[in-house]
Protein backbone atom coordinates (compact mmCIF):
# COMPACT_ATOMS: atom_id res chain seq x y z
CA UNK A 1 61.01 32.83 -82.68
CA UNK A 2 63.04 32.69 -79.09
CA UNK A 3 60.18 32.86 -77.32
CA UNK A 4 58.84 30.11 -78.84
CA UNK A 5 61.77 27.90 -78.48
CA UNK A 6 61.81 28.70 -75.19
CA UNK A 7 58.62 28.03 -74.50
CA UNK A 8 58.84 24.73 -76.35
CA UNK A 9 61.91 23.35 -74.59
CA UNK A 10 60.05 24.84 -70.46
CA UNK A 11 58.61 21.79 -70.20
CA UNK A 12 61.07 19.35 -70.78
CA UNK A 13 63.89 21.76 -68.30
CA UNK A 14 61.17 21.67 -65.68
CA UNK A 15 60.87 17.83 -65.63
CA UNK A 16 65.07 16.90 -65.63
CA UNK A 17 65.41 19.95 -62.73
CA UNK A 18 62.40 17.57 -60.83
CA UNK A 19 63.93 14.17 -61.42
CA UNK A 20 67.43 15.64 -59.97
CA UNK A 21 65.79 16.95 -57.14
CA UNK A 22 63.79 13.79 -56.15
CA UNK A 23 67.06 12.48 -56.80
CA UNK A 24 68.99 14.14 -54.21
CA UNK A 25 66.29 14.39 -51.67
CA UNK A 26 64.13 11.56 -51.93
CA UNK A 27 61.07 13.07 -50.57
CA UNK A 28 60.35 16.33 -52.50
CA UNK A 29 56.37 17.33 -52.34
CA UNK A 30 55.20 17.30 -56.44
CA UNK A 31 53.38 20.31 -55.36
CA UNK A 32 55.79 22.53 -57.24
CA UNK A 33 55.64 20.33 -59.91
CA UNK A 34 52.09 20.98 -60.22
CA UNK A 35 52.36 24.66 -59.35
CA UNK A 36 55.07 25.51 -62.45
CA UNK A 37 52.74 23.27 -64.93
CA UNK A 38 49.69 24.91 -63.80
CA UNK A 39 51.97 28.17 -64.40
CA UNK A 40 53.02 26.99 -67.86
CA UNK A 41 50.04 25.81 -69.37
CA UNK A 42 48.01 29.19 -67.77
CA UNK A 43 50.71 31.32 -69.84
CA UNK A 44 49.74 29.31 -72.79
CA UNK A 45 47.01 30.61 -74.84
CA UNK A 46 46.38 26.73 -76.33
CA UNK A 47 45.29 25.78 -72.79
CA UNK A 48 42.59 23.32 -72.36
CA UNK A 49 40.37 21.94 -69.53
CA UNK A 50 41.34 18.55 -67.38
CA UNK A 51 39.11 15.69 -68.08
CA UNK A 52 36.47 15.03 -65.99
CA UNK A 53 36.93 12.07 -62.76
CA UNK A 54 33.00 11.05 -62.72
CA UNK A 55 29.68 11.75 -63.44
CA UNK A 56 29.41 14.06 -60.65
CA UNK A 57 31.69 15.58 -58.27
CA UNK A 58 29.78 14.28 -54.93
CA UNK A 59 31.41 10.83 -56.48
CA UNK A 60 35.10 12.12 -55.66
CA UNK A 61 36.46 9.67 -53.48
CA UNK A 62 36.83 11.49 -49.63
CA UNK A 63 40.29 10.80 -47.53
CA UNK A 64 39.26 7.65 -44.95
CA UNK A 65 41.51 9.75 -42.48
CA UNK A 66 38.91 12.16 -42.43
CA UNK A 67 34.89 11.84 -42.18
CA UNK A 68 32.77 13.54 -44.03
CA UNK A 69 29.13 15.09 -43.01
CA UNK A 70 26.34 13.24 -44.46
CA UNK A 71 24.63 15.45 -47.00
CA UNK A 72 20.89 16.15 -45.33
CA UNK A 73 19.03 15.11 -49.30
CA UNK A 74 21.54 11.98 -49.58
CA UNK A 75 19.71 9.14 -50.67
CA UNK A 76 22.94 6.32 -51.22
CA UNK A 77 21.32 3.30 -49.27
CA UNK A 78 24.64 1.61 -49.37
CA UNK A 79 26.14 3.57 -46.77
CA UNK A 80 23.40 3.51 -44.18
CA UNK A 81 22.96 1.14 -41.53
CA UNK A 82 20.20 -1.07 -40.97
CA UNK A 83 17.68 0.35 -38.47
CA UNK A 84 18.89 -1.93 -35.95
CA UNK A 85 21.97 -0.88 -35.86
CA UNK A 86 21.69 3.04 -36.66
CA UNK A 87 20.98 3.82 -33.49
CA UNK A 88 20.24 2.23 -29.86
CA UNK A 89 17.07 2.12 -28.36
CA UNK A 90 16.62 4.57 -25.48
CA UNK A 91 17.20 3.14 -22.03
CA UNK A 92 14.18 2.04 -20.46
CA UNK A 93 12.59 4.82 -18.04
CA UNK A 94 13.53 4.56 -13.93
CA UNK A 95 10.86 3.65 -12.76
CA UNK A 96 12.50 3.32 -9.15
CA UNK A 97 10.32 4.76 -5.88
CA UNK A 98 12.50 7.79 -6.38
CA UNK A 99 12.07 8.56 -10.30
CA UNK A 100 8.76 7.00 -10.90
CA UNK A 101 7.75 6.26 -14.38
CA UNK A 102 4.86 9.74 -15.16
CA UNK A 103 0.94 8.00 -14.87
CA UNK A 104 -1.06 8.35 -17.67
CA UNK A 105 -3.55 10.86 -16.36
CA UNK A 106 -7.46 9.27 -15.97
CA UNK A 107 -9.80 10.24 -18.84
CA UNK A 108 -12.74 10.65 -16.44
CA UNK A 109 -13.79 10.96 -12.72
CA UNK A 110 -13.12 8.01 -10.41
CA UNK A 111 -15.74 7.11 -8.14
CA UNK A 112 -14.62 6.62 -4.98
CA UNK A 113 -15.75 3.12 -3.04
CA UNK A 114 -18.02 4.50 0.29
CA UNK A 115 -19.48 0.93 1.38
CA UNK A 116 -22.26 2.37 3.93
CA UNK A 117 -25.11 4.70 4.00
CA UNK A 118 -24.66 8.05 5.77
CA UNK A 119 -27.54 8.60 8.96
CA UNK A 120 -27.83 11.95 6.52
CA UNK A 121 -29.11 9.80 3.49
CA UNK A 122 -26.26 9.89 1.52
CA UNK A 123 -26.19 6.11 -0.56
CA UNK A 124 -23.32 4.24 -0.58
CA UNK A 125 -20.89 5.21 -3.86
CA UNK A 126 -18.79 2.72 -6.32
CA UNK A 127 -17.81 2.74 -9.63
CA UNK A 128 -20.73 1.38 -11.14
CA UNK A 129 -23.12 2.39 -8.53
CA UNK A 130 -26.64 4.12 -9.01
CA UNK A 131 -28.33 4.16 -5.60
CA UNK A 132 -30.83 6.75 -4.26
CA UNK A 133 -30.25 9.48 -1.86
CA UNK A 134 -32.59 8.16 1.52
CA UNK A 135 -34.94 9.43 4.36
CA UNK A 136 -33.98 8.55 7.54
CA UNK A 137 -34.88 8.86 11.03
CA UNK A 138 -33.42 10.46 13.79
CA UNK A 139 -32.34 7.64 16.55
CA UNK A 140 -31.43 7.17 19.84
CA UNK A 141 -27.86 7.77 20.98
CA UNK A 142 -27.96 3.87 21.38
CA UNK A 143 -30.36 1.98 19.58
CA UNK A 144 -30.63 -1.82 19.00
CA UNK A 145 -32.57 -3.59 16.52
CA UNK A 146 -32.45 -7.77 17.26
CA UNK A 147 -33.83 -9.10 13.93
CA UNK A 148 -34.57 -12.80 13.56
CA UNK A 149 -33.93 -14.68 10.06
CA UNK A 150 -35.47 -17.84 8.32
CA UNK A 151 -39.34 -17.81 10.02
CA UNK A 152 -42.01 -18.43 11.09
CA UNK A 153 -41.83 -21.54 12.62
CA UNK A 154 -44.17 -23.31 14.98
CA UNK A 155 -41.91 -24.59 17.43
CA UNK A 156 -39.67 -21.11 18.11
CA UNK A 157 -41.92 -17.82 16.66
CA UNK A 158 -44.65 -18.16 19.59
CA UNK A 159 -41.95 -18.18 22.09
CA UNK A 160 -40.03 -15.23 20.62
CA UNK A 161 -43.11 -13.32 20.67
CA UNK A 162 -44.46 -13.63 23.91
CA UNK A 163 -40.77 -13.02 25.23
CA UNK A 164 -40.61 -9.63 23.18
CA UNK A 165 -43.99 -9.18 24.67
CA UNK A 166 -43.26 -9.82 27.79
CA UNK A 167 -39.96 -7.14 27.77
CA UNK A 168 -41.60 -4.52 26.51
CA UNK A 169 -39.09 -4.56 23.09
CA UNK A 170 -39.54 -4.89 19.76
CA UNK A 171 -37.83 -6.78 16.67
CA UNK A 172 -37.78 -7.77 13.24
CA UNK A 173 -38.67 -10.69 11.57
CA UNK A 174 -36.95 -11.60 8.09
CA UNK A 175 -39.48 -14.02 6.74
CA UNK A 176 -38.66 -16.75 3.95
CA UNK A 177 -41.77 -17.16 1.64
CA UNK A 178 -42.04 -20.72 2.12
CA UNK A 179 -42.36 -20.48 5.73
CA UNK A 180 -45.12 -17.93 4.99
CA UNK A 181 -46.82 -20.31 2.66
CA UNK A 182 -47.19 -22.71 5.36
CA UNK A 183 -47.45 -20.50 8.16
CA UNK A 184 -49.60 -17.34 7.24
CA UNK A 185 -51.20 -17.24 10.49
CA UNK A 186 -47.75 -17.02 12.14
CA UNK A 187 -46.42 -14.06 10.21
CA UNK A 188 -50.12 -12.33 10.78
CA UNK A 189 -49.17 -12.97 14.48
CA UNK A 190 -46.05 -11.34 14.14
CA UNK A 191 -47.29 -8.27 12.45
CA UNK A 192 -50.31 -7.66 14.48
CA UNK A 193 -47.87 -7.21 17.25
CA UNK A 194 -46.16 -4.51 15.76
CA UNK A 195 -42.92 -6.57 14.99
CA UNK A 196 -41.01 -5.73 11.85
CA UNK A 197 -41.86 -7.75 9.24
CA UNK A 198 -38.50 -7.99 6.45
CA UNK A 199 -38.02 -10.32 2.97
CA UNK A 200 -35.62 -12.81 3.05
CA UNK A 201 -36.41 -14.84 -0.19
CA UNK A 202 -39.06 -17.56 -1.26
CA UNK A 203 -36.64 -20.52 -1.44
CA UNK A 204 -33.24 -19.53 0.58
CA UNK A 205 -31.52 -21.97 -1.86
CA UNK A 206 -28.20 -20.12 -2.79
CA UNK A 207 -27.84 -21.58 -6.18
CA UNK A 208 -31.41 -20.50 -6.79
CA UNK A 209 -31.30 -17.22 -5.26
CA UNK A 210 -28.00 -15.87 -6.76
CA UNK A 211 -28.38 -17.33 -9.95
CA UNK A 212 -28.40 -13.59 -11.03
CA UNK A 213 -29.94 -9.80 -10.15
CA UNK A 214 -32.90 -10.78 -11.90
CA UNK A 215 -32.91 -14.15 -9.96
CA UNK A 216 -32.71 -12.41 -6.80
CA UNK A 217 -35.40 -10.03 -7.44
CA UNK A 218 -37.55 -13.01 -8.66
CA UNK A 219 -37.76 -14.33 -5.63
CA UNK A 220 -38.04 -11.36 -3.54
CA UNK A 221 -41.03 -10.67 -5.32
CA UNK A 222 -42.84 -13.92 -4.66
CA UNK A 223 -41.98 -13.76 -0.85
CA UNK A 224 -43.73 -9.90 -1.03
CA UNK A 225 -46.83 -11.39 -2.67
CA UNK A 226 -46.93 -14.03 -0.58
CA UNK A 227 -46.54 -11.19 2.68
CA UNK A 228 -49.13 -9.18 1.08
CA UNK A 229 -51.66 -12.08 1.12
CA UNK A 230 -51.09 -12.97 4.28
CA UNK A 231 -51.31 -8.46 5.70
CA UNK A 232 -52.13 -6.80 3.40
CA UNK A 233 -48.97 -4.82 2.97
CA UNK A 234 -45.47 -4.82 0.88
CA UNK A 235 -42.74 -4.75 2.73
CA UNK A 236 -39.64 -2.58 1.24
CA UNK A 237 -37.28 -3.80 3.56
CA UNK A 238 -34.80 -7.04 2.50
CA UNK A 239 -31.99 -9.74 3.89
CA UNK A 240 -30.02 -11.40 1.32
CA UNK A 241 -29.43 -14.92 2.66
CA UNK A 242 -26.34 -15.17 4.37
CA UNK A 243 -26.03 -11.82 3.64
CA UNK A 244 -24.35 -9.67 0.91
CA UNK A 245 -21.08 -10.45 1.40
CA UNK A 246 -20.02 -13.35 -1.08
CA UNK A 247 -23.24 -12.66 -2.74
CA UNK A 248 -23.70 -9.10 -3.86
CA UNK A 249 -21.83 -6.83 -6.98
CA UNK A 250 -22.68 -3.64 -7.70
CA UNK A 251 -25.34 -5.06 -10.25
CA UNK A 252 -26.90 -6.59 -7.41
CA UNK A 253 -27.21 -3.14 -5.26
CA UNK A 254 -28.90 -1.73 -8.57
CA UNK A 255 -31.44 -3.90 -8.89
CA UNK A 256 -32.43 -3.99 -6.22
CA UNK A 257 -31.98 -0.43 -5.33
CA UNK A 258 -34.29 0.32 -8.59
CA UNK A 259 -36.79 -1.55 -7.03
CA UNK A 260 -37.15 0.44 -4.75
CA UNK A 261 -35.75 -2.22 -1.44
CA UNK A 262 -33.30 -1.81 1.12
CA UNK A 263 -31.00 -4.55 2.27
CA UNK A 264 -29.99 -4.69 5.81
CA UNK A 265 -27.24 -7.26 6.85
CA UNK A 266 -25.55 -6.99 10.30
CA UNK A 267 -22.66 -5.63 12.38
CA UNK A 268 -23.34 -7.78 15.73
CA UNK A 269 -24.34 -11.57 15.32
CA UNK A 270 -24.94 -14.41 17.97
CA UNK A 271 -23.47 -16.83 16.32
CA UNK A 272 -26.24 -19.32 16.34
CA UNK A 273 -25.77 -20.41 13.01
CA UNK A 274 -22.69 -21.81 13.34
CA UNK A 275 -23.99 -25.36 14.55
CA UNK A 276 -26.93 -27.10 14.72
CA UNK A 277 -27.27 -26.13 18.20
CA UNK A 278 -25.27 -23.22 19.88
CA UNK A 279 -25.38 -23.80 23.82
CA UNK A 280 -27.03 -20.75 25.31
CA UNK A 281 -23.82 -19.03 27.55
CA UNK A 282 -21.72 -19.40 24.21
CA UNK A 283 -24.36 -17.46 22.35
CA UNK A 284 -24.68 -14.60 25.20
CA UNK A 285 -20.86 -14.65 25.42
CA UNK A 286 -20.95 -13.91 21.69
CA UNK A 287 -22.72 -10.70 22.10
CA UNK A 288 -21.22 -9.30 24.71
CA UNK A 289 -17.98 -9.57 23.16
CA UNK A 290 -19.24 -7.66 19.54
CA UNK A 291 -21.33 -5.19 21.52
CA UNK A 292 -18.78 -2.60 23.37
CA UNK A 293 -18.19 0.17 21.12
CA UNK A 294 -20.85 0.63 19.42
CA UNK A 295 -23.57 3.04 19.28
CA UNK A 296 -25.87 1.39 16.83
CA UNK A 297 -26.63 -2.66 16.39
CA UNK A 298 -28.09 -4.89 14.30
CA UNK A 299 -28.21 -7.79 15.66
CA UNK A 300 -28.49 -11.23 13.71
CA UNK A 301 -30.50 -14.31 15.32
CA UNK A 302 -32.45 -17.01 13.69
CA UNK A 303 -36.31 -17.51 13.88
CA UNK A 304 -35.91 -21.55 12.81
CA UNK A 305 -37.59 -24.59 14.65
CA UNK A 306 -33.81 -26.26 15.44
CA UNK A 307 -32.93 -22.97 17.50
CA UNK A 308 -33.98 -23.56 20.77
CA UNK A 309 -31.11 -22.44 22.58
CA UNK A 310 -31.50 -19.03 20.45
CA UNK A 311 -34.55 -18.48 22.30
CA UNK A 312 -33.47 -19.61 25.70
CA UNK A 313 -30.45 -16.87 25.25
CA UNK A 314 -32.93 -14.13 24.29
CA UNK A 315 -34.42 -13.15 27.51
CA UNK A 316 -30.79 -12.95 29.23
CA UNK A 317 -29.93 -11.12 25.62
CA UNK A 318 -32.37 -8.24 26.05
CA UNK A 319 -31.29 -7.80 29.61
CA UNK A 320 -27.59 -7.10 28.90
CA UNK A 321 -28.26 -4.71 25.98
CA UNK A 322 -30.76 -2.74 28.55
CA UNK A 323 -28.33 -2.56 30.80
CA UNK A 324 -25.66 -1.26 28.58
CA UNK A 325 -27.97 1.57 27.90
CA UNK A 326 -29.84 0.60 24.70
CA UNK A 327 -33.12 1.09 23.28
CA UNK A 328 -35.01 -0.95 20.88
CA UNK A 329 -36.41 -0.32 17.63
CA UNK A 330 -38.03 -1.95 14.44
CA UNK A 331 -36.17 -1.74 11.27
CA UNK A 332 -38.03 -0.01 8.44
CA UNK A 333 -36.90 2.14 5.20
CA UNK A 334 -36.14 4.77 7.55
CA UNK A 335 -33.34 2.89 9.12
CA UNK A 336 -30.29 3.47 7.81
CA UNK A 337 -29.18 -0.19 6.93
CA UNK A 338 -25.75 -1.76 7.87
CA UNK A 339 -23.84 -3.12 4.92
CA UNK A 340 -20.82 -5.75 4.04
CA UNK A 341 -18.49 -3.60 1.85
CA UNK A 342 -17.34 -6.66 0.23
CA UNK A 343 -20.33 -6.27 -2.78
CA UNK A 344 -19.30 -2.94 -3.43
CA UNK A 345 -15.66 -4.04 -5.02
CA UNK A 346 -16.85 -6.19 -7.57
């Protein structure tokens, strides 16, 4: 019966000797407090369980003092930042000369440009590119081949003949098919010589010509029917007018490559083309100053009835390249050709 009194009146002793200690000390932790009722009501065999504080115990409000780790399966959108703002973006990569930003390595092979044919046969190479390997000739240590353009004309081709004739040297004649068509007897003149006979087009219109590959070829082909009328054979050598550069792109080497030609252009020219009429020391002078150096010329004059002063330079012409050691030789598909490199970029 004590022991129940006792019991009964714990409580209420407990709670006055609390309120008289806040009372004097103003600042006395409740932990006790907490500690002797958690002490009473475990001694009590009528003890029963604190009410729940929320559906679930990850709702217990945390201390702002102190942040919590996010739980790796939470899925409470209200807490998480928009993805803007979660995180920044990484800084961009240095892509200074000396922390370059890594290349993205090439899926295939890349052709490298070689603009010229090798004396060994080895074609020219570009992306692109599908030429044949070639045949060619040994050669002189100097050799010069003087090619003329645009013929045969009346007025000049006679004279250009009988002053090859007359030096004991041989050229090349790049025939348009128009002059042919006139002039059949001129070209038979040529070849019955032992000249070089070249294409150079039926119609030397540019915006005729280069209208495409297949435009090109076109008119190659009517020039070669037109040669081949006139004697009797096909010529497989070719000048694109005013030459390749400006004119040709790879697609242009294929064709015509497929066809089975060679294009020549030039790596020495006279310079009569660049007027009406070229006085004859300024067309020599011309020459000698692309000359030195070289082992192997092409050499680019015009066969055309308004080029006198061409042929009044050619005698003094041949002279300096025989005295500079040179021979002479006609262009055929055993010459390795000189070539622009502008077509092969493009």
């Amino acid at each position: 019966m004590r022991i129940k009194q006792w019991q009964t009146w714990r409580v209420p002793l407990v709670l006055l000797a609390l309120l008289v200690s806040v009372t004097l000390s103003g600042c006395q932790s409740v932990e006790p407090v907490k500690a002797a009722l958690s002490s009473g009501t475990n001694d009590s065999a009528e003890r029963t369980e604190p009410p729940a504080l929320g559906k679930d115990a990850s709702e217990i409000p945390q201390s702002p003092e102190i942040p919590q780790p996010a739980s790796a399966d939470s899925t409470d959108t209200e807490q998480s930042a928009p993805l803007s703002e979660q995180s920044p973006a990484p800084p961009p990569a240095d892509e200074s000369d000396n922390n370059p930003s890594p290349i993205p390595p090439f899926g295939g092979k890349q052709t490298p440009i070689h603009p010229f044919y090798e004396l060994s046969g080895t074609p020219p190479s570009a992306p692109g590119l599908a030429m044949r390997v070639r045949a060619f000739g040994e050669e002189p240590q100097k050799i010069a081949y003087l090619t003329f353009d645009d013929g045969p004309y009346p007025e000049t081709t006679p004279r250009i003949l009988k002053i090859l004739k007359d030096e004991g040297v041989k050229a090349t004649f790049f025939v348009v098919g128009k002059q042919v068509q006139r002039y059949p007897d001129l070209l038979k003149a040529e070849y019955d010589q032992g000249e070089g006979i070249g294409n150079h087009s039926y119609s030397h219109e540019y915006s005729l010509v280069y209208r495409s590959p297949e435009s090109f070829l076109a008119e190659i082909r009517h020039t070669e029917e037109l040669i081949y009328q006139a004697i009797g054979t096909r010529p497989h050598i070719l000048r694109a007018p005013g030459g390749t550069q400006g004119h040709f792109h790879v697609n242009y080497y294929n064709a015509v490559d497929a066809a089975d030609y060679l294009v020549y252009d030039w790596n020495v020219s006279i310079g009569d083309a660049d007027a009406a009429l070229v006085p004859t020391e300024q067309l020599i002078h011309n020459l000698e100053s692309q000359v030195p150096g070289k082992s192997r010329i092409i050499v680019l004059m015009h066969d055309a009835g308004a080029k006198l002063t061409t042929v009044d330079a050619l005698p003094q012409i041949i002279d300096y390249l025989k005295r500079q050691g040179y021979g002479f030789g006609v262009i055929t598909p055993k010459v390795a050709p000189v070539l622009f490199p502008g077509g092969f970029h493009g």
